[in-house]
N, C-alpha and C. Protein backbone atom coordinates (compact mmCIF):
# COMPACT_ATOMS: atom_id res chain seq x y z
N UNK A 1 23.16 -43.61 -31.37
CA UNK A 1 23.04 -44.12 -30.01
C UNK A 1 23.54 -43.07 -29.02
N UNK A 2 24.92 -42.53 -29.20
CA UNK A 2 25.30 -40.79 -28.16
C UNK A 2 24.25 -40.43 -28.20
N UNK A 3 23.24 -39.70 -29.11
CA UNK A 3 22.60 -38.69 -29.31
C UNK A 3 21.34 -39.06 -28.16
N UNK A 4 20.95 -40.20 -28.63
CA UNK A 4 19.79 -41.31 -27.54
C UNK A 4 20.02 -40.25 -25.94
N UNK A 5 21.50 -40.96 -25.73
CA UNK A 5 22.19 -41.02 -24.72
C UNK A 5 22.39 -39.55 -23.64
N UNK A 6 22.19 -39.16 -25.06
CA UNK A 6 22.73 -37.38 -24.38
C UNK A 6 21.35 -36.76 -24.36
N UNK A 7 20.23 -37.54 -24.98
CA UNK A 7 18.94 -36.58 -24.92
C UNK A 7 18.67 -37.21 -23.75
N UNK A 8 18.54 -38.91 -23.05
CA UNK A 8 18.21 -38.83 -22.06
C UNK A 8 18.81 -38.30 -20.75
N UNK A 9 19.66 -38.37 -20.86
CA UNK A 9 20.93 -37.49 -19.66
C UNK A 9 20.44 -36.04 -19.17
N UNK A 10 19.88 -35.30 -20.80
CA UNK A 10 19.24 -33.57 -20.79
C UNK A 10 18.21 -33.79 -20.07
N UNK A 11 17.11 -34.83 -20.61
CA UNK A 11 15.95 -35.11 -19.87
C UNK A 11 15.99 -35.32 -17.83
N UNK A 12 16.68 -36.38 -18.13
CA UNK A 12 17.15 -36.54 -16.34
C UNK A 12 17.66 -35.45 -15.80
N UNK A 13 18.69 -34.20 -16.30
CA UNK A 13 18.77 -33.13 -15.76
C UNK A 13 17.84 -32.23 -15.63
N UNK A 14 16.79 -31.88 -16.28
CA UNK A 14 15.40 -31.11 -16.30
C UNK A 14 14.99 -31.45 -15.35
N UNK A 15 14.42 -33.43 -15.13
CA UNK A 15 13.37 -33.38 -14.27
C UNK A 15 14.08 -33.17 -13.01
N UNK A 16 15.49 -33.64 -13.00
CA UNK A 16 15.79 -32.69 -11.34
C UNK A 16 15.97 -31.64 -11.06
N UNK A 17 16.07 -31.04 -11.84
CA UNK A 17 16.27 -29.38 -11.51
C UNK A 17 14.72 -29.34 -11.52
N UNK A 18 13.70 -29.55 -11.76
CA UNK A 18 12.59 -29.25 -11.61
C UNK A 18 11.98 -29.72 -10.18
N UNK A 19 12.51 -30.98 -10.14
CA UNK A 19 12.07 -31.42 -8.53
C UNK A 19 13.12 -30.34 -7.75
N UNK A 20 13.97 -29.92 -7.66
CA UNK A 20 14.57 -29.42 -6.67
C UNK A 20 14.06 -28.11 -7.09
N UNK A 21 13.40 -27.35 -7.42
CA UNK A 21 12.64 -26.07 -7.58
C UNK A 21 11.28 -26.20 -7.13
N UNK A 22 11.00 -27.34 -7.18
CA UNK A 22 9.51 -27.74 -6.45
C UNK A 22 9.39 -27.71 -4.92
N UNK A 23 10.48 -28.44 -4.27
CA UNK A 23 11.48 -28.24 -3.30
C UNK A 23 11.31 -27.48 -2.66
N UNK A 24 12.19 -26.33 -3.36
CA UNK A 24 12.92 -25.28 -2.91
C UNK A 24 10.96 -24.29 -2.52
N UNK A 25 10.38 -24.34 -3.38
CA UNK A 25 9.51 -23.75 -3.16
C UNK A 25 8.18 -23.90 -1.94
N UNK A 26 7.98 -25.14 -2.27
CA UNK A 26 6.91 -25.59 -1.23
C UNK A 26 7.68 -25.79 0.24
N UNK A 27 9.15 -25.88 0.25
CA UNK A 27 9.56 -26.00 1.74
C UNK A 27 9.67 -23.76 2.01
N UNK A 28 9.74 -23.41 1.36
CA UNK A 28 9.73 -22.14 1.82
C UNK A 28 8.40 -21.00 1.87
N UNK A 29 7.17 -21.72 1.10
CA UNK A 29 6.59 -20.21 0.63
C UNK A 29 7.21 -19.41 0.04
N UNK A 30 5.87 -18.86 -0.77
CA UNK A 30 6.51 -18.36 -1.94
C UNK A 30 7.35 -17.02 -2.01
N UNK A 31 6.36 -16.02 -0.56
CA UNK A 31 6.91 -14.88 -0.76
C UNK A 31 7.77 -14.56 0.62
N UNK A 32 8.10 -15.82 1.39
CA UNK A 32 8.72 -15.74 2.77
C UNK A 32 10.59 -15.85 2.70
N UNK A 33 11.00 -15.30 3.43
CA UNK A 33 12.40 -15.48 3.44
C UNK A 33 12.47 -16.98 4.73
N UNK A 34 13.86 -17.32 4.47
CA UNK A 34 13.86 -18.64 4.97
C UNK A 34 13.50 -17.96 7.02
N UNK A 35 13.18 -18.72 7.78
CA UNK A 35 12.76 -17.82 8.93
C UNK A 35 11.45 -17.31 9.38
N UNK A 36 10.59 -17.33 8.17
CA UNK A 36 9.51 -16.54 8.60
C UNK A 36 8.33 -17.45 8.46
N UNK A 37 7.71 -17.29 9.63
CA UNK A 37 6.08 -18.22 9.67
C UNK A 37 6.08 -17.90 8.46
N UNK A 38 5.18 -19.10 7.45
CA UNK A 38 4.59 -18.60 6.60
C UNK A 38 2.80 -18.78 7.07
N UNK A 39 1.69 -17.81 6.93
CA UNK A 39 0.66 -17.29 7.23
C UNK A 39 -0.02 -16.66 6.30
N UNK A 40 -0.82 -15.84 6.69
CA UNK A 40 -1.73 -15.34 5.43
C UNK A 40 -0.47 -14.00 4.73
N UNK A 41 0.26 -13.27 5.74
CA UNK A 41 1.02 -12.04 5.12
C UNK A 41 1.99 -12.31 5.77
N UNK A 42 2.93 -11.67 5.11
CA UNK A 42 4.86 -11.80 5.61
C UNK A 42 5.01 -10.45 6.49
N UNK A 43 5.97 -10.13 7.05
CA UNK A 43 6.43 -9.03 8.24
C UNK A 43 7.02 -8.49 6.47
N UNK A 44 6.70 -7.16 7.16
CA UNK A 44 7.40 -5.97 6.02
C UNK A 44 8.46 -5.80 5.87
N UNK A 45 8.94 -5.29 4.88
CA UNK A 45 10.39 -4.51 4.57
C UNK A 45 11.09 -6.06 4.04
N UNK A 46 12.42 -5.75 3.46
CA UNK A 46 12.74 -6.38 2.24
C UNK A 46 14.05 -7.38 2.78
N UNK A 47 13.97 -7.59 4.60
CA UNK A 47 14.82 -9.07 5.18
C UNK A 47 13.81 -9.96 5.25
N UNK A 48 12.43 -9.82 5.02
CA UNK A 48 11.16 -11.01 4.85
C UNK A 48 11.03 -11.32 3.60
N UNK A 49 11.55 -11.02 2.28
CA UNK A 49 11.39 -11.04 1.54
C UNK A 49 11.83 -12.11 0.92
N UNK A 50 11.53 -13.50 -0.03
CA UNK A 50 12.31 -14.25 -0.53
C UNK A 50 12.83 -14.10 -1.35
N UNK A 51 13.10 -13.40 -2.34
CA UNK A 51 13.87 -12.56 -3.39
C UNK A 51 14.65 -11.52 -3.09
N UNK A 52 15.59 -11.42 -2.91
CA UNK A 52 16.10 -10.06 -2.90
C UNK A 52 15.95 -8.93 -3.71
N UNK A 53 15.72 -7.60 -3.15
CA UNK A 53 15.08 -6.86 -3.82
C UNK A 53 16.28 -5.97 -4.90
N UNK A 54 15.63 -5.77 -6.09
CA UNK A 54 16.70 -5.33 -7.24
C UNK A 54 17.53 -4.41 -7.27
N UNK A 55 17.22 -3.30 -5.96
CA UNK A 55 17.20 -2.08 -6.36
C UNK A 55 17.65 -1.57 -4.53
N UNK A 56 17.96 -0.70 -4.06
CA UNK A 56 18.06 -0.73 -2.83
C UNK A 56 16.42 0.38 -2.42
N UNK A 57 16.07 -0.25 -1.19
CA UNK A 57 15.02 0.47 -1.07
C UNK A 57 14.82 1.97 -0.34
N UNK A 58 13.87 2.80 -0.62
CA UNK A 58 13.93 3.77 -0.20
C UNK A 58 12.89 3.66 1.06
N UNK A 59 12.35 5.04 1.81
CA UNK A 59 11.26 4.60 2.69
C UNK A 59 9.88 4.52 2.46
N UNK A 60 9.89 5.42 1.04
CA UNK A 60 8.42 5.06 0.12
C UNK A 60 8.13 3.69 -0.06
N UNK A 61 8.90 2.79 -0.34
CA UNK A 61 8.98 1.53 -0.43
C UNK A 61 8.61 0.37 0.65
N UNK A 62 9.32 1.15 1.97
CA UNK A 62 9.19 0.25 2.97
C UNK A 62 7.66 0.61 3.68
N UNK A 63 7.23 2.24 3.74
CA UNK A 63 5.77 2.23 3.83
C UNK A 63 4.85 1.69 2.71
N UNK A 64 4.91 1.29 1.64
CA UNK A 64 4.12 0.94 1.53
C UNK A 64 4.21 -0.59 1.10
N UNK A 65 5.33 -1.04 1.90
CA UNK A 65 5.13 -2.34 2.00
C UNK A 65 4.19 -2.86 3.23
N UNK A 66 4.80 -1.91 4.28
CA UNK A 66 4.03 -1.78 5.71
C UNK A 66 2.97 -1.79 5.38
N UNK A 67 1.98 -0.81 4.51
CA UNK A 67 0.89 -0.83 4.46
C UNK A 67 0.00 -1.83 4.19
N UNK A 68 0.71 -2.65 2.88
CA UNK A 68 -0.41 -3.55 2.22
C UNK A 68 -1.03 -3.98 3.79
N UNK A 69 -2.35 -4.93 2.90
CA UNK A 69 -3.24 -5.37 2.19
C UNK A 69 -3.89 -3.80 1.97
N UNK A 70 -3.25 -2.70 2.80
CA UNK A 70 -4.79 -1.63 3.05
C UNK A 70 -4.75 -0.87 1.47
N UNK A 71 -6.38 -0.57 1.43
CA UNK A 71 -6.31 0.01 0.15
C UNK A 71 -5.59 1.55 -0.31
N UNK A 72 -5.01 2.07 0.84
CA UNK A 72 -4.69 3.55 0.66
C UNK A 72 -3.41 3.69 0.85
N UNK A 73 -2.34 3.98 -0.07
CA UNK A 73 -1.08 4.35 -0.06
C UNK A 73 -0.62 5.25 0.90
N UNK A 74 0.29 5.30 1.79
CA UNK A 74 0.60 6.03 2.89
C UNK A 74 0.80 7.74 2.13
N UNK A 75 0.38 8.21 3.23
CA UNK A 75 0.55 10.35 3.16
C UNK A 75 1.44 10.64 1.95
N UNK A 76 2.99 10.26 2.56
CA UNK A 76 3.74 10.99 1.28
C UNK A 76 4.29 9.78 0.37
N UNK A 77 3.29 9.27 -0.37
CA UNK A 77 3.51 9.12 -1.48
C UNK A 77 3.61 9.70 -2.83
């Protein structure tokens, strides 16, 4: 009967951590930091970002974040 008890308890903790990740997601967009219209593209560089980025960025990074959607990687890459 514990065991019952403790599998449904695991269960009820899943499905809320799953609703509150559902949440967390659809109230923010996916790739927007909290703040930012979400639209077809986010403002560049890595304070729009909803993840924080792993690594600190350089300016290769931030041009060619600037750049996207375009198909051509900026000069000094």
């Amino acid at each position: 009967m514990a065991l019952l008890k403790l599998a449904a308890l695991g269960a009820l903790g899943y499905a809320g951590y799953k609703y509150y990740e559902k949440q967390k997601i659809d109230r923010n967009g996916v790739a927007f930091a909290d703040g930012q219209a979400v639209g077809a593209h986010r403002d560049a560089g890595p304070e729009a970002m909803g993840d924080a980025p792993k690594r600190e960025w350089t300016k290769t990074d931030e041009e060619l974040d600037e750049s996207f959607p375009a198909s051509d990687p900026p000069a000094n890459y």
